[in-house]
C-alpha atoms as a PDB file:
ATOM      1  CA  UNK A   1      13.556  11.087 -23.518  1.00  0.00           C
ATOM      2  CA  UNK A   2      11.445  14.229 -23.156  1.00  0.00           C
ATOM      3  CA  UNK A   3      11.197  16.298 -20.171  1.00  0.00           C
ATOM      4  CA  UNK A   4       7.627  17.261 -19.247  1.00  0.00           C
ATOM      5  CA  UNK A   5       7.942  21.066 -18.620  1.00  0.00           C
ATOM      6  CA  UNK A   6       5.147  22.006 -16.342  1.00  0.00           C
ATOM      7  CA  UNK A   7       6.423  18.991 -13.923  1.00  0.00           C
ATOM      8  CA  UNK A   8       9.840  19.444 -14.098  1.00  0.00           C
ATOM      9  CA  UNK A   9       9.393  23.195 -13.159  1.00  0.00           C
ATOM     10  CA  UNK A  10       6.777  21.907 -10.128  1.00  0.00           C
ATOM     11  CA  UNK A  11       9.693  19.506  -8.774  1.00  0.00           C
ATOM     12  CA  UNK A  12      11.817  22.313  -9.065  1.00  0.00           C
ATOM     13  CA  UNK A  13       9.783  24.296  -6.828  1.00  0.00           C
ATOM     14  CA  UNK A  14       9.479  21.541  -4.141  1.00  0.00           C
ATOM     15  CA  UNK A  15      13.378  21.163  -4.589  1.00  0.00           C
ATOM     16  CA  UNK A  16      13.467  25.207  -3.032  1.00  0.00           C
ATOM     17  CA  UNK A  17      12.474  24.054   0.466  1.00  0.00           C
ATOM     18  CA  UNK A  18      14.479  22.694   2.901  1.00  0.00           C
ATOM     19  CA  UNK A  19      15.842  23.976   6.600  1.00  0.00           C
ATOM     20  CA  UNK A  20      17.003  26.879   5.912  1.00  0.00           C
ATOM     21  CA  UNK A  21      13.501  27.995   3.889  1.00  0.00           C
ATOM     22  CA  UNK A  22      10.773  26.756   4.997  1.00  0.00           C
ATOM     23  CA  UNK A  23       8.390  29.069   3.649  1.00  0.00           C
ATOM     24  CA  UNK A  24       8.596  31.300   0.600  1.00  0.00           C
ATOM     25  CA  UNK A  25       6.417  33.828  -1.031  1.00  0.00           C
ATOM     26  CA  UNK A  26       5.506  33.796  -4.671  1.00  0.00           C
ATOM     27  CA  UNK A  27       8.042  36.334  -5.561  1.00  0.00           C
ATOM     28  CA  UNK A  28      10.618  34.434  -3.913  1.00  0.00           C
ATOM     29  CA  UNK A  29      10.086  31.280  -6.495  1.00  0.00           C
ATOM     30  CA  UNK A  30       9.336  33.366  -9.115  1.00  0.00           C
ATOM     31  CA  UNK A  31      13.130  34.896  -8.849  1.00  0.00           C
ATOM     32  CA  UNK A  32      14.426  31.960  -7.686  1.00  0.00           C
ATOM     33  CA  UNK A  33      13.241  30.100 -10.634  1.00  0.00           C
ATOM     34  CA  UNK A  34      13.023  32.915 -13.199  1.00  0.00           C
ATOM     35  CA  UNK A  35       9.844  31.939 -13.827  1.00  0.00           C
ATOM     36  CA  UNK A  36       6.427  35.252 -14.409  1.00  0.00           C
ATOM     37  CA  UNK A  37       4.393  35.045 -11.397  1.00  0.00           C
ATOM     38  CA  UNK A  38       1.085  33.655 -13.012  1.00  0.00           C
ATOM     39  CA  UNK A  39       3.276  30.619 -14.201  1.00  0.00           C
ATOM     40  CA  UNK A  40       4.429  30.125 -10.785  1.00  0.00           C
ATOM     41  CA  UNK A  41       1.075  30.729  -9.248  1.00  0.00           C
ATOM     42  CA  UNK A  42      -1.021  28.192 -11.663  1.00  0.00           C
ATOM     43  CA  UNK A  43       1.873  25.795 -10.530  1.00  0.00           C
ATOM     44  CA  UNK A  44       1.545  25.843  -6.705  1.00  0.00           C
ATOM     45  CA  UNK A  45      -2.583  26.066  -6.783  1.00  0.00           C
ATOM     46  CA  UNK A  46      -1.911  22.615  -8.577  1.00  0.00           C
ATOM     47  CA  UNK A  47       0.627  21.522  -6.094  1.00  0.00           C
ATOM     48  CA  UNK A  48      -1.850  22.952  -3.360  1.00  0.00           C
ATOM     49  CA  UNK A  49      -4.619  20.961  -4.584  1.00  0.00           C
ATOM     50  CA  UNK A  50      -2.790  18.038  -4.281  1.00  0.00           C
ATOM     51  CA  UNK A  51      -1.801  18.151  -1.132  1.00  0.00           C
ATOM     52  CA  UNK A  52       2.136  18.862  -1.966  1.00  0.00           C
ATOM     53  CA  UNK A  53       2.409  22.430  -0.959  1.00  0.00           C
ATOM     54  CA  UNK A  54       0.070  24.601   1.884  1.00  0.00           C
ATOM     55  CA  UNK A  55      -0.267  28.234   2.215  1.00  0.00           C
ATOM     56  CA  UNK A  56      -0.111  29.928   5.046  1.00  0.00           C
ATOM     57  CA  UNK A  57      -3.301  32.277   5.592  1.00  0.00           C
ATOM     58  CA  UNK A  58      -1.616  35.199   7.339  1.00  0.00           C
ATOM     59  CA  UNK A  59       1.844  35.403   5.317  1.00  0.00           C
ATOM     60  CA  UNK A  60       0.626  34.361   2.586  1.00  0.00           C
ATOM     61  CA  UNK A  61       3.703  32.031   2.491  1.00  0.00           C
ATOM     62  CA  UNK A  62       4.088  28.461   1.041  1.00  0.00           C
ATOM     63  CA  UNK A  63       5.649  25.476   2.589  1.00  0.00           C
ATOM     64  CA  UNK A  64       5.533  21.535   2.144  1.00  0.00           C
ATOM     65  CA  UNK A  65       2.541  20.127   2.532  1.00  0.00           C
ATOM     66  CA  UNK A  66       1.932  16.825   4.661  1.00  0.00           C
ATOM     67  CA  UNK A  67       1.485  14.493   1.827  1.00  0.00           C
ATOM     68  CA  UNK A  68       4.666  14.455   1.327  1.00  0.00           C
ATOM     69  CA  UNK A  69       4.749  13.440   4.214  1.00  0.00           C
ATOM     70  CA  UNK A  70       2.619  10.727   3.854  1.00  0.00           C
ATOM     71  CA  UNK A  71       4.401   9.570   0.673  1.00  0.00           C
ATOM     72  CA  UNK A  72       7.952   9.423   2.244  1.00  0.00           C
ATOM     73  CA  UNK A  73       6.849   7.419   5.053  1.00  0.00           C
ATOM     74  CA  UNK A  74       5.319   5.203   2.704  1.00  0.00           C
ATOM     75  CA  UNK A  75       8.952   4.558   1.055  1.00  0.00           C
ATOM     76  CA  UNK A  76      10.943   4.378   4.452  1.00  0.00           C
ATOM     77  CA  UNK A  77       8.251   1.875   5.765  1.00  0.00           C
ATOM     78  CA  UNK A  78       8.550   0.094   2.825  1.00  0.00           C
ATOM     79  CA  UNK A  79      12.329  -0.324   2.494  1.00  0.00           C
ATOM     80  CA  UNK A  80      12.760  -0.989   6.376  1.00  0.00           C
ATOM     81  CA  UNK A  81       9.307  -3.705   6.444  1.00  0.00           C
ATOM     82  CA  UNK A  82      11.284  -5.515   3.005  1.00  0.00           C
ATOM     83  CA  UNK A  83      14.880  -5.722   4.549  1.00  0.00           C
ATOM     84  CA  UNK A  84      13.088  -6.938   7.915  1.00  0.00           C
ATOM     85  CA  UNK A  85      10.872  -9.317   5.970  1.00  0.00           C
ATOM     86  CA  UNK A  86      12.958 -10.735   3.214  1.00  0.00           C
ATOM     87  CA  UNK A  87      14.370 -13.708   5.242  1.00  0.00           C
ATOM     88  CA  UNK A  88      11.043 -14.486   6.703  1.00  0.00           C
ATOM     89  CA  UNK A  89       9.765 -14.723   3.373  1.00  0.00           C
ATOM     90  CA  UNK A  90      11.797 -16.763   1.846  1.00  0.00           C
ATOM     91  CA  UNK A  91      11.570 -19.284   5.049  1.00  0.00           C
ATOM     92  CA  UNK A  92       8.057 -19.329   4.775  1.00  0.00           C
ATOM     93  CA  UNK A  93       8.569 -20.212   0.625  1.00  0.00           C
ATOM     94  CA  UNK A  94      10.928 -23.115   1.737  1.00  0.00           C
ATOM     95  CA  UNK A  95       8.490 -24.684   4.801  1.00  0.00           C
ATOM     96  CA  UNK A  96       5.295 -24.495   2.226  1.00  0.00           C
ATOM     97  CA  UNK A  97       6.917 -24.522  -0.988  1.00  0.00           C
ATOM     98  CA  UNK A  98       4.269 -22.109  -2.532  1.00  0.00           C
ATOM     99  CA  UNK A  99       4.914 -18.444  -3.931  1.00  0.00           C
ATOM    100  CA  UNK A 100       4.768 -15.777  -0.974  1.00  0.00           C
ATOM    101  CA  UNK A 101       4.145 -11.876  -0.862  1.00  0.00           C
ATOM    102  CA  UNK A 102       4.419  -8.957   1.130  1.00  0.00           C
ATOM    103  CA  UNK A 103       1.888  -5.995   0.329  1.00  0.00           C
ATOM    104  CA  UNK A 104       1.748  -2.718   1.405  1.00  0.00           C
ATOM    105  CA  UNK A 105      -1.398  -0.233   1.062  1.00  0.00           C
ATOM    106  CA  UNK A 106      -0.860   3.079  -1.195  1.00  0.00           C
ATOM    107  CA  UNK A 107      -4.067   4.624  -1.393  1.00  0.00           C
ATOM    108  CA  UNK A 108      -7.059   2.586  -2.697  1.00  0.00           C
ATOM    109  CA  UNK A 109      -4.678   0.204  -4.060  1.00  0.00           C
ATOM    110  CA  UNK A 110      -2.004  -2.676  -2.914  1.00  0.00           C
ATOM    111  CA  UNK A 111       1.684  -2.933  -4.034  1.00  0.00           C
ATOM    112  CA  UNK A 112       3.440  -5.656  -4.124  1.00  0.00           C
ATOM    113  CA  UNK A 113       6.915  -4.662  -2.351  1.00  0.00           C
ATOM    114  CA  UNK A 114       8.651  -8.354  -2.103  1.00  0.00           C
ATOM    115  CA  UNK A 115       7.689 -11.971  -4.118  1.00  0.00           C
ATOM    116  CA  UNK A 116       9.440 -14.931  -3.125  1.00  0.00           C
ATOM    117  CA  UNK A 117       8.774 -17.639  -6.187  1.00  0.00           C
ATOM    118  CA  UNK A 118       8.110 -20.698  -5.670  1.00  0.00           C
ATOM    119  CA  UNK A 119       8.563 -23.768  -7.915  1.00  0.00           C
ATOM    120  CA  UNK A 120       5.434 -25.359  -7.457  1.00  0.00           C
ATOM    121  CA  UNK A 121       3.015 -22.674  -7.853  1.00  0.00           C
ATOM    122  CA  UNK A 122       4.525 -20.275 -10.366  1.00  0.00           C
ATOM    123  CA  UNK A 123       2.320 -16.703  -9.675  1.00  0.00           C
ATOM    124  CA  UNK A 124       2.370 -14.860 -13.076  1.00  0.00           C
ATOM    125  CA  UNK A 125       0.396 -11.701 -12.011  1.00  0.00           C
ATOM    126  CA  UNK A 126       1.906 -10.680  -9.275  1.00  0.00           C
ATOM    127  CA  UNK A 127       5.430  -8.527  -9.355  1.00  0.00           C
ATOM    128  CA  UNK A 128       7.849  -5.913  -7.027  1.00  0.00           C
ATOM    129  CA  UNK A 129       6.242  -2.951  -7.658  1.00  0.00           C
ATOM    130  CA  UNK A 130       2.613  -4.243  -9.354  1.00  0.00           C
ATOM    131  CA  UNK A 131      -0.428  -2.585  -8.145  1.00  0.00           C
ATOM    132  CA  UNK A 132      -3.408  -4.891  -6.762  1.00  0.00           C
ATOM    133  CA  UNK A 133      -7.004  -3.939  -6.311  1.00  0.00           C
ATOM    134  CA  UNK A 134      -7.883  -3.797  -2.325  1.00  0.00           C
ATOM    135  CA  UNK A 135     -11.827  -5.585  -2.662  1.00  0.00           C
ATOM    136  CA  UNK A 136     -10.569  -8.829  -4.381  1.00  0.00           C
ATOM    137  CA  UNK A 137      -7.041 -10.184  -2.465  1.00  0.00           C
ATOM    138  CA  UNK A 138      -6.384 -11.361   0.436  1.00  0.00           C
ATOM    139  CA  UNK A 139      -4.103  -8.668   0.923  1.00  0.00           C
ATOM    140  CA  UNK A 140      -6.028  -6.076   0.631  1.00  0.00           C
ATOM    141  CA  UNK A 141      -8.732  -7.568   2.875  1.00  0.00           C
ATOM    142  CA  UNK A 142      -6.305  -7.724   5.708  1.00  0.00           C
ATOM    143  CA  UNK A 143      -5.157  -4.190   4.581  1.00  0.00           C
ATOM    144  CA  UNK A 144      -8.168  -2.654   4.821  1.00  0.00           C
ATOM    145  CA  UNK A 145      -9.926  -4.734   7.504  1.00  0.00           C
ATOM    146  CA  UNK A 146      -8.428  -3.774  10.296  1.00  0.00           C
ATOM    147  CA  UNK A 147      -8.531  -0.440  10.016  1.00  0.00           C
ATOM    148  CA  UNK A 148     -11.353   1.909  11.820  1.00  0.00           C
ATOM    149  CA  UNK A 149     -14.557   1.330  10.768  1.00  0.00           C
ATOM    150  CA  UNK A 150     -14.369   5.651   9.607  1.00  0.00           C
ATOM    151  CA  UNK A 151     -11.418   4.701   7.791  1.00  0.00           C
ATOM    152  CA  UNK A 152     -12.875   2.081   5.761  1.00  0.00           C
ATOM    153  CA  UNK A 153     -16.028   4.181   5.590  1.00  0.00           C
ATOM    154  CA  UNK A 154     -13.761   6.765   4.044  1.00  0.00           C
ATOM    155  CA  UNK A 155     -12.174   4.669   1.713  1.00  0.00           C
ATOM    156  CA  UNK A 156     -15.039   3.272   0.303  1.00  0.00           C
ATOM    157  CA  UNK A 157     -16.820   6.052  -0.790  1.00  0.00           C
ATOM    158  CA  UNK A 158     -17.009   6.446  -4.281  1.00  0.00           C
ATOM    159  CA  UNK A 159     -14.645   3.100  -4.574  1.00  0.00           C
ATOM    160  CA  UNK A 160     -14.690   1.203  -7.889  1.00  0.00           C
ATOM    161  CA  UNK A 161     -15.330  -2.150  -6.924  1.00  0.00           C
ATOM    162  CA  UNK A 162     -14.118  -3.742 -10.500  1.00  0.00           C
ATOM    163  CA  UNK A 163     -15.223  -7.311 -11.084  1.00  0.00           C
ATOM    164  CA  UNK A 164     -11.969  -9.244 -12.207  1.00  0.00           C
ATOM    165  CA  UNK A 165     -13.525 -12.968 -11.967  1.00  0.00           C
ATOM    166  CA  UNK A 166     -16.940 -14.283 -11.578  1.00  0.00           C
ATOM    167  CA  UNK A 167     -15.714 -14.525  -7.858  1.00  0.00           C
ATOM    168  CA  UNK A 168     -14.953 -10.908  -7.377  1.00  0.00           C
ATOM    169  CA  UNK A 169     -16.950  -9.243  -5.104  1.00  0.00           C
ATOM    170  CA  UNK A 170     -18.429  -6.067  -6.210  1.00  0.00           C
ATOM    171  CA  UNK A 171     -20.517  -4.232  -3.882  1.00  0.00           C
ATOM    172  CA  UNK A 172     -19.695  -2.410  -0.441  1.00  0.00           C
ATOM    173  CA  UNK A 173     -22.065  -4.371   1.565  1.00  0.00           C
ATOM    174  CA  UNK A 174     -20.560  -7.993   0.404  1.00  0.00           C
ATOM    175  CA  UNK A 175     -16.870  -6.202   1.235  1.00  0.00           C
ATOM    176  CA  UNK A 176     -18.098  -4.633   4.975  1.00  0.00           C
ATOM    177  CA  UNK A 177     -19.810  -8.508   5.422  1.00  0.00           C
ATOM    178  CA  UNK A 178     -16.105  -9.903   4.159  1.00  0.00           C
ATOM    179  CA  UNK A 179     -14.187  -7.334   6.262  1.00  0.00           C
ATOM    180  CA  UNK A 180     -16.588  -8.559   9.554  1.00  0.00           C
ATOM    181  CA  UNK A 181     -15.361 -12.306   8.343  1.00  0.00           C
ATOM    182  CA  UNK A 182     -11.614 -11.345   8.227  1.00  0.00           C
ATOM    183  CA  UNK A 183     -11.577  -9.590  11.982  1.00  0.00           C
ATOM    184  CA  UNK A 184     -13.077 -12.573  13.099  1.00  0.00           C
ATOM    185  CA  UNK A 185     -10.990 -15.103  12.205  1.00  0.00           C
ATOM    186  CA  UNK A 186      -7.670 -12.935  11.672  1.00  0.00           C
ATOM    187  CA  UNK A 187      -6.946 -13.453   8.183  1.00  0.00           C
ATOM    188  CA  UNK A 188      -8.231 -12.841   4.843  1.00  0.00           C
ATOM    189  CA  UNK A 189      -8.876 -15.699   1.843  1.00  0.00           C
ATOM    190  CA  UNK A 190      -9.353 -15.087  -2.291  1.00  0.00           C
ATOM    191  CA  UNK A 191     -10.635 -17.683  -4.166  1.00  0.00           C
ATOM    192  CA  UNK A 192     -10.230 -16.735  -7.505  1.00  0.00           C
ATOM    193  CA  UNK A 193     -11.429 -13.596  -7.278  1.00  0.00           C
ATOM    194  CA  UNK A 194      -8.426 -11.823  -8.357  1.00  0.00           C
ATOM    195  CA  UNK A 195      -7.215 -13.842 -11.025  1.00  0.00           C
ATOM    196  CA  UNK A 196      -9.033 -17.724 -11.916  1.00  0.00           C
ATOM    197  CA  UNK A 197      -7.180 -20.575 -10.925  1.00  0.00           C
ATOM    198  CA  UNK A 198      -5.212 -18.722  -7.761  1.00  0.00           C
ATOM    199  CA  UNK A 199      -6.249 -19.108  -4.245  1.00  0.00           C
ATOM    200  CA  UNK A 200      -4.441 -16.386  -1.739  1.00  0.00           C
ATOM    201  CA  UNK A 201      -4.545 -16.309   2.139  1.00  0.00           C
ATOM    202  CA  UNK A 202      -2.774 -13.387   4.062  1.00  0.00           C
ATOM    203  CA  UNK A 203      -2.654 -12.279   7.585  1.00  0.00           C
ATOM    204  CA  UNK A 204      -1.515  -8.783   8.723  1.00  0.00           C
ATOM    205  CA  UNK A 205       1.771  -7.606  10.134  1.00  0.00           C
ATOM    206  CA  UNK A 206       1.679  -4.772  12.354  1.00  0.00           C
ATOM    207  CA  UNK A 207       4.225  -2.363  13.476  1.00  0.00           C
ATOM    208  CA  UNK A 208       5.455  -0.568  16.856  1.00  0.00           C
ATOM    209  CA  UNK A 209       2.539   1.420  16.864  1.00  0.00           C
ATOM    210  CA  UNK A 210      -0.096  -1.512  16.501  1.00  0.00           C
ATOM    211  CA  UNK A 211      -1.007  -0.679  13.144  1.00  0.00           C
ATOM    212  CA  UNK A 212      -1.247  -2.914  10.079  1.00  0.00           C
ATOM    213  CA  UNK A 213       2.071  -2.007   8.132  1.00  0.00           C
ATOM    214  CA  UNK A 214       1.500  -4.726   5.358  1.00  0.00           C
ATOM    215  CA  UNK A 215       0.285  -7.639   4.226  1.00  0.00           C
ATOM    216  CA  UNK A 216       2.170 -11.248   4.341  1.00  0.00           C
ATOM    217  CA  UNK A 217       0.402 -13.790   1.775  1.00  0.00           C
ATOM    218  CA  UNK A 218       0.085 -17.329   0.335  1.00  0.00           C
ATOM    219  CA  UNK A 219      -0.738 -17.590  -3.408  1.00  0.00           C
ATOM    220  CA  UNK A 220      -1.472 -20.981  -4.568  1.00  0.00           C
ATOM    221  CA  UNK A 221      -3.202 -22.887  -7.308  1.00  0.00           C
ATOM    222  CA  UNK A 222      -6.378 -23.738  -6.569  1.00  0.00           C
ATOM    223  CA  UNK A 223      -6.471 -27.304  -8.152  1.00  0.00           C
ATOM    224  CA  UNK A 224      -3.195 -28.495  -6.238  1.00  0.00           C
ATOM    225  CA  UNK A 225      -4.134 -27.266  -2.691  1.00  0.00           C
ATOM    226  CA  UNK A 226      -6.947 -29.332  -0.320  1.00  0.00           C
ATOM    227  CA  UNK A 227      -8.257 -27.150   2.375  1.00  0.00           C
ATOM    228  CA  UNK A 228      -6.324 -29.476   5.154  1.00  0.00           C
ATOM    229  CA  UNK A 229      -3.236 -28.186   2.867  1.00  0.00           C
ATOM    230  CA  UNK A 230      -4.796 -24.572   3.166  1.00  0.00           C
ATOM    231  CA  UNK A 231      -5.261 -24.542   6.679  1.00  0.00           C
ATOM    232  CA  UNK A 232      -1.788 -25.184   7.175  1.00  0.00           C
ATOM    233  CA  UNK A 233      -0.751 -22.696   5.226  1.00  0.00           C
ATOM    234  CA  UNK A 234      -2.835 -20.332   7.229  1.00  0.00           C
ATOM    235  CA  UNK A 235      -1.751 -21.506  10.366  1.00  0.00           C
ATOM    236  CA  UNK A 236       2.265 -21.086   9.060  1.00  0.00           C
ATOM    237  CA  UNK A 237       1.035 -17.587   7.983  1.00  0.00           C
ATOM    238  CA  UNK A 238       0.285 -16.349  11.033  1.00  0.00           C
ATOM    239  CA  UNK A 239       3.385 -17.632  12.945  1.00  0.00           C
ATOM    240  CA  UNK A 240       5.269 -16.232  10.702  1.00  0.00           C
ATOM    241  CA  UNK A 241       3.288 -12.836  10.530  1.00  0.00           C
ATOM    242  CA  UNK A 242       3.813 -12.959  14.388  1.00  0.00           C
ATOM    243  CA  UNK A 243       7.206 -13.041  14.433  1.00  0.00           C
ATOM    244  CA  UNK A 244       7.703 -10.878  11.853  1.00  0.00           C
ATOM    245  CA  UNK A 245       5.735  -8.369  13.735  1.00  0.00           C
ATOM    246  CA  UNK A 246       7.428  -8.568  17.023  1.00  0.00           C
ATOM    247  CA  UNK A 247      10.481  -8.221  15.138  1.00  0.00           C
ATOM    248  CA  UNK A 248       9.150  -5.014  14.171  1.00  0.00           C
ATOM    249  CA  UNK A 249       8.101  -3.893  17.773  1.00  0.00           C
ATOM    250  CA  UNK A 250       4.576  -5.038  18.051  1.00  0.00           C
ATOM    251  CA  UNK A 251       3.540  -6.082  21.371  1.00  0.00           C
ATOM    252  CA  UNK A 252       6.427  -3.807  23.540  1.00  0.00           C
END
């Protein structure tokens, strides 16, 4: 397979950094790497733009910049929420016998970090490691709901609100009037607006700091579920969102 030049050689230079060097100047890279200066400069503007690497204005030094950060926080929340969650999942599979997921936010976008199948709602679109649009799952409701209302301000702006179904919504002030909808009654609902035939619910789980740290949901098919069936769902949602959160610190 092919190595892509230009991003090996950027990896490289975030690869330079670490305890000992925290900040280098250009000619330190460009030695380090035996790379001309211009190369190396074009390279960190792009990493600076990005959000990877930061420049100090008085040295004129680089160093690691805080999305980074961001990004490796995303993975050990991840990993730690998963091995926390996976045998509440898979209890909350058995009780309803539907297909459940846990979602985390990356960006203007979901990902699917854990699925737990079941047998009598087989969910084809959903995966480990599949993005999911924020505006048209439950998930991402609950993701993005409870949230500051500059945050999801923020967020919006310029967002894409893609029509998937007939269902979808696709407009900010139908999402801010769903968003108002899922704070009220603490959990979020898609009726095949995401994908025809599939009806979600999810609830948030929230972390030691009292943030939302993911997304636990229900996917079911719509023609096999009555809303007395739903509502229990719902109602074994949030238990198990509860406990799931305590177990992560919530509430100490």
């Amino acid at each position: 397979m092919p190595i892509i030049q230009s991003v090996d050689r950027a990896l490289q230079i975030l690869d330079l950094f670490d305890d000992n060097e925290t900040e280098l100047k250009i000619t330190d890279i460009s030695e380090r790497l035996h790379l001309h200066k211009s190369t190396v400069h074009s390279l960190l503007k792009t990493l600076e733009k990005h959000q990877y690497i930061e420049q100090t204005g008085e040295s004129g030094k680089y160093s690691l910049g805080m999305k980074l950060f961001e990004r490796g926080n995303y993975v050990i929340r991840s990993r730690d929420i998963r091995a926390t969650a996976r045998d509440y999942l898979y209890e909350l599979s058995q009780k309803t016998n539907q297909t459940v997921h846990l979602v985390i936010q990356d960006g203007r976008e979901g990902v699917y970090i854990d699925k737990v199948e079941s047998t009598s709602a087989t969910i084809l679109y959903s995966r480990i490691g599949r993005r999911i649009p924020l505006h048209c799952s439950g998930v991402g409701k609950v993701l993005v709901a409870f949230q500051p209302d500059e945050e999801i301000t923020a967020f919006l702006k310029d967002y894409h609100f893609v029509r998937q179904t007939e269902h979808t919504i696709t407009d900010a002030a139908s999402f801010w009037a769903e968003i108002r909808k899922v704070r009220e009654q603490g959990y979020a609902e898609d009726r095949e607006e995401n994908e025809p035939g599939v009806r979600c619910a999810a609830v948030p789980i929230y972390d030691h700091n009292g943030r939302v740290a993911a997304a636990l949901s229900i996917s079911t098919l719509i023609v096999r579920t009555s809303e007395e069936e739903m509502s229990h769902y719902i109602e074994q949602l949030k238990e198990t969102a509860a406990a799931l959160s305590k177990k992560l610190g919530y509430g100490f």
